[in-house]
C-alpha atoms as a PDB file:
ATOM      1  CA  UNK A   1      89.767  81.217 108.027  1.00  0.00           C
ATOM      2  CA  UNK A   2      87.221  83.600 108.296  1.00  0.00           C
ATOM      3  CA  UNK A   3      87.473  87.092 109.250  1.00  0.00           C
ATOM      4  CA  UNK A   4      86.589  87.991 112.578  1.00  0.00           C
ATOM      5  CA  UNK A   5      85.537  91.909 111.958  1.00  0.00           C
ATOM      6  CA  UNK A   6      83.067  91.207 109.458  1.00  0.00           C
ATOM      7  CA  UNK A   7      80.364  90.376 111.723  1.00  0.00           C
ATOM      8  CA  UNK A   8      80.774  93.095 113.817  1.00  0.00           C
ATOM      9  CA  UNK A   9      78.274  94.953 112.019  1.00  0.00           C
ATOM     10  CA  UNK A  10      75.665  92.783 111.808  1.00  0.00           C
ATOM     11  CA  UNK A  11      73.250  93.172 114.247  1.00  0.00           C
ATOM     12  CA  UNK A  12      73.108  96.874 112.959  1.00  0.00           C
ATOM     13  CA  UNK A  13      69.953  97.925 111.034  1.00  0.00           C
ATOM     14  CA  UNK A  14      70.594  98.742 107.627  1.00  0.00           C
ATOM     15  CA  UNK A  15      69.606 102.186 105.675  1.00  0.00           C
ATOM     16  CA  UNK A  16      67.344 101.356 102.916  1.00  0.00           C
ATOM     17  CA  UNK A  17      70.039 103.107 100.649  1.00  0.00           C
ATOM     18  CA  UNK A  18      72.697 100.679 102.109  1.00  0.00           C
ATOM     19  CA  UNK A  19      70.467  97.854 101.932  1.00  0.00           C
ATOM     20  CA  UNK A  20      69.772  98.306  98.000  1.00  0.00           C
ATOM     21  CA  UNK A  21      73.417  99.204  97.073  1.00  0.00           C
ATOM     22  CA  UNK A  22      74.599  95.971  99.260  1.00  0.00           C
ATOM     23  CA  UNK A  23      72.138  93.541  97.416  1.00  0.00           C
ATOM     24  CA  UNK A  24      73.373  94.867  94.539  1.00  0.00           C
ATOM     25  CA  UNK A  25      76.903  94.128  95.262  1.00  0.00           C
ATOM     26  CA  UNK A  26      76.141  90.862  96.096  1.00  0.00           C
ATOM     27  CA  UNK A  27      73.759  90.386  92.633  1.00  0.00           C
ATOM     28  CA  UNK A  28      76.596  91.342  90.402  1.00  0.00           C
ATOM     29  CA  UNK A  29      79.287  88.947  92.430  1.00  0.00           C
ATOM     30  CA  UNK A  30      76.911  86.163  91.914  1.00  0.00           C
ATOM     31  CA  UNK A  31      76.014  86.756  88.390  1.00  0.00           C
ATOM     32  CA  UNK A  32      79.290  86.961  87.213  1.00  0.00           C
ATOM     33  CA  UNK A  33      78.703  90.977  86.285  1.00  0.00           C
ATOM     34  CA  UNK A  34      81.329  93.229  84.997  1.00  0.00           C
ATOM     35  CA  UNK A  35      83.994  94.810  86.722  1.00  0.00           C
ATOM     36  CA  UNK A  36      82.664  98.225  85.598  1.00  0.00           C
ATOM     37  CA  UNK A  37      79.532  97.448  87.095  1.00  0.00           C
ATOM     38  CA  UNK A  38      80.517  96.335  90.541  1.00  0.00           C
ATOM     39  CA  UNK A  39      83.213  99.082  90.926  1.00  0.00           C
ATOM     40  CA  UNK A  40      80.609 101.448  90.409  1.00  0.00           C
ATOM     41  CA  UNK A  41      78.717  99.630  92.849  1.00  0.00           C
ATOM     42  CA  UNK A  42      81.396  99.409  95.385  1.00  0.00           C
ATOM     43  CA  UNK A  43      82.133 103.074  94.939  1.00  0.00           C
ATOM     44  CA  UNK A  44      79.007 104.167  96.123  1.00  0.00           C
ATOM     45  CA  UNK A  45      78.822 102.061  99.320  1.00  0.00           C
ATOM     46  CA  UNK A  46      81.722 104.161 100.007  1.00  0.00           C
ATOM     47  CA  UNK A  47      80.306 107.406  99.122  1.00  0.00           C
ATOM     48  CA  UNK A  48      77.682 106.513 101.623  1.00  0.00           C
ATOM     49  CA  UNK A  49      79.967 105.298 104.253  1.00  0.00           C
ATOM     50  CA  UNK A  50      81.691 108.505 103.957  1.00  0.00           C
ATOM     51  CA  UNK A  51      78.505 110.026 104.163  1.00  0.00           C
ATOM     52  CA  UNK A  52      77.255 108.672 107.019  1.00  0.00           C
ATOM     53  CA  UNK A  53      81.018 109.610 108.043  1.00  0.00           C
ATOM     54  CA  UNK A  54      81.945 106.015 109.425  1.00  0.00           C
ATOM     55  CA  UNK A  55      85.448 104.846 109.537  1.00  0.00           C
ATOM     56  CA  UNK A  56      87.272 104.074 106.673  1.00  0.00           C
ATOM     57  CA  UNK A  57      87.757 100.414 108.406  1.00  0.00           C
ATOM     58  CA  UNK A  58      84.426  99.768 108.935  1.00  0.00           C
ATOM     59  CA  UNK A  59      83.401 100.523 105.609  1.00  0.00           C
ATOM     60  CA  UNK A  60      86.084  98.169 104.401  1.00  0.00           C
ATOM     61  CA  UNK A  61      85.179  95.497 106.554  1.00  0.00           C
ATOM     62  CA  UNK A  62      81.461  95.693 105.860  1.00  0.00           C
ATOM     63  CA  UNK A  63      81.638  95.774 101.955  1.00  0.00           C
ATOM     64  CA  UNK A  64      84.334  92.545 102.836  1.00  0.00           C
ATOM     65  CA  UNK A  65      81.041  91.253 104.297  1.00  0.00           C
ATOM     66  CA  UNK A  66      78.748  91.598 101.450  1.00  0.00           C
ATOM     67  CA  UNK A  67      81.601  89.968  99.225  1.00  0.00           C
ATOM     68  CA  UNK A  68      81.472  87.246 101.596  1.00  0.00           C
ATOM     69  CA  UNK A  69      77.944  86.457 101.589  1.00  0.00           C
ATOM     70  CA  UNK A  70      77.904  86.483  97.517  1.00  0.00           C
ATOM     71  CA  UNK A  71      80.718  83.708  97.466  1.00  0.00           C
ATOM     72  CA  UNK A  72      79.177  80.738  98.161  1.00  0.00           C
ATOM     73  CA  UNK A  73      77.384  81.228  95.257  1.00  0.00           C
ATOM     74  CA  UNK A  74      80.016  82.238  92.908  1.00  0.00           C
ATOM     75  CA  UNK A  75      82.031  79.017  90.959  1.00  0.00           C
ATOM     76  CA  UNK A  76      84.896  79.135  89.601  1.00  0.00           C
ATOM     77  CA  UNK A  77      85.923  82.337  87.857  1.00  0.00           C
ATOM     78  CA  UNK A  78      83.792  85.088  86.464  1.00  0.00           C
ATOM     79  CA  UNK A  79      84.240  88.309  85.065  1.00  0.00           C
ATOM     80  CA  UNK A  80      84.971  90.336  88.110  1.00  0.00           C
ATOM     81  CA  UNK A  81      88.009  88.028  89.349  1.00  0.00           C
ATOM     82  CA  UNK A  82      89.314  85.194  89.267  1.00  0.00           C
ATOM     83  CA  UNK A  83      89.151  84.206  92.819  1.00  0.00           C
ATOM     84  CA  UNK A  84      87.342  85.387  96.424  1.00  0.00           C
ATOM     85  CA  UNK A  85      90.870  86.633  97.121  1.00  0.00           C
ATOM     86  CA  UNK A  86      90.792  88.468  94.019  1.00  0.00           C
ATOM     87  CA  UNK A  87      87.735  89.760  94.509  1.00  0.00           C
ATOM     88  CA  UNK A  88      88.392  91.157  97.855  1.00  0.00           C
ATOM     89  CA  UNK A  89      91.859  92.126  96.892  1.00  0.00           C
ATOM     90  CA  UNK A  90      89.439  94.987  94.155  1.00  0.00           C
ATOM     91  CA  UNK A  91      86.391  95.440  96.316  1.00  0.00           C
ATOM     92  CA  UNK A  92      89.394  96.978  99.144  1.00  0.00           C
ATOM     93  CA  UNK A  93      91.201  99.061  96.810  1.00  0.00           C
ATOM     94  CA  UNK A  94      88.397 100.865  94.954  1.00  0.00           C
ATOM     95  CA  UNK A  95      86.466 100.978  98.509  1.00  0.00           C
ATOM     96  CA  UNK A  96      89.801 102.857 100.561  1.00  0.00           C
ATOM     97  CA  UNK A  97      90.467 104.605  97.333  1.00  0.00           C
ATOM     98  CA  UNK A  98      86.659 106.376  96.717  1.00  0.00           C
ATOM     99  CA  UNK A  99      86.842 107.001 100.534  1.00  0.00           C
ATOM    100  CA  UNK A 100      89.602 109.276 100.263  1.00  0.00           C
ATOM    101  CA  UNK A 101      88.971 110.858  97.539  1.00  0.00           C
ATOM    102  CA  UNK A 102      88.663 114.779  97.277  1.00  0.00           C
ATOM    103  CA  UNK A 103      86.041 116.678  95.669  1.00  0.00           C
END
């Protein structure tokens, strides 16, 4: 069933910043990248959510998107999970966690 918030955002213009990290997101997700490589990833769409100080559940709900979008294209397992759910079950945690983190 799919998620109601995560087209809330979408008529909303995207930084070019945002736009690069969320393709890139989506890239490694369909590629089967590392784990490394998209919690990096993931960690910086929530330095710049932070940034651009929008709620903790918006940020969450938008990188949910981009996860999303990259699944049709993913198959069966790959390195970064072993399911969407999986996926999404990372993609949260590292996403709240970074938010809340204190320099």
């Amino acid at each position: 069933m799919p998620d109601p918030e995560l087209h809330l955002n979408a008529s909303q213009p995207l930084t070019p910043r945002q736009d690069r990290i969320e393709a890139s997101i989506e890239r490694v997700l369909r590629a089967g990248g590392t784990r490394s490589e998209l919690r990096a990833l993931v960690e910086q769409f929530a330095d710049l959510a932070r940034m651009q100080q929008s709620p903790p559940e918006r940020a969450i709900t938008m990188v949910k998107a981009v996860a999303m979008r990259a699944s049709p294209a993913t198959t069966g397992s790959s390195v970064v999970g072993d399911s969407l759910a999986d996926r999404l079950t990372m993609i949260v945690r590292w996403c709240t966690t970074r938010y809340y983190h204190v320099d």
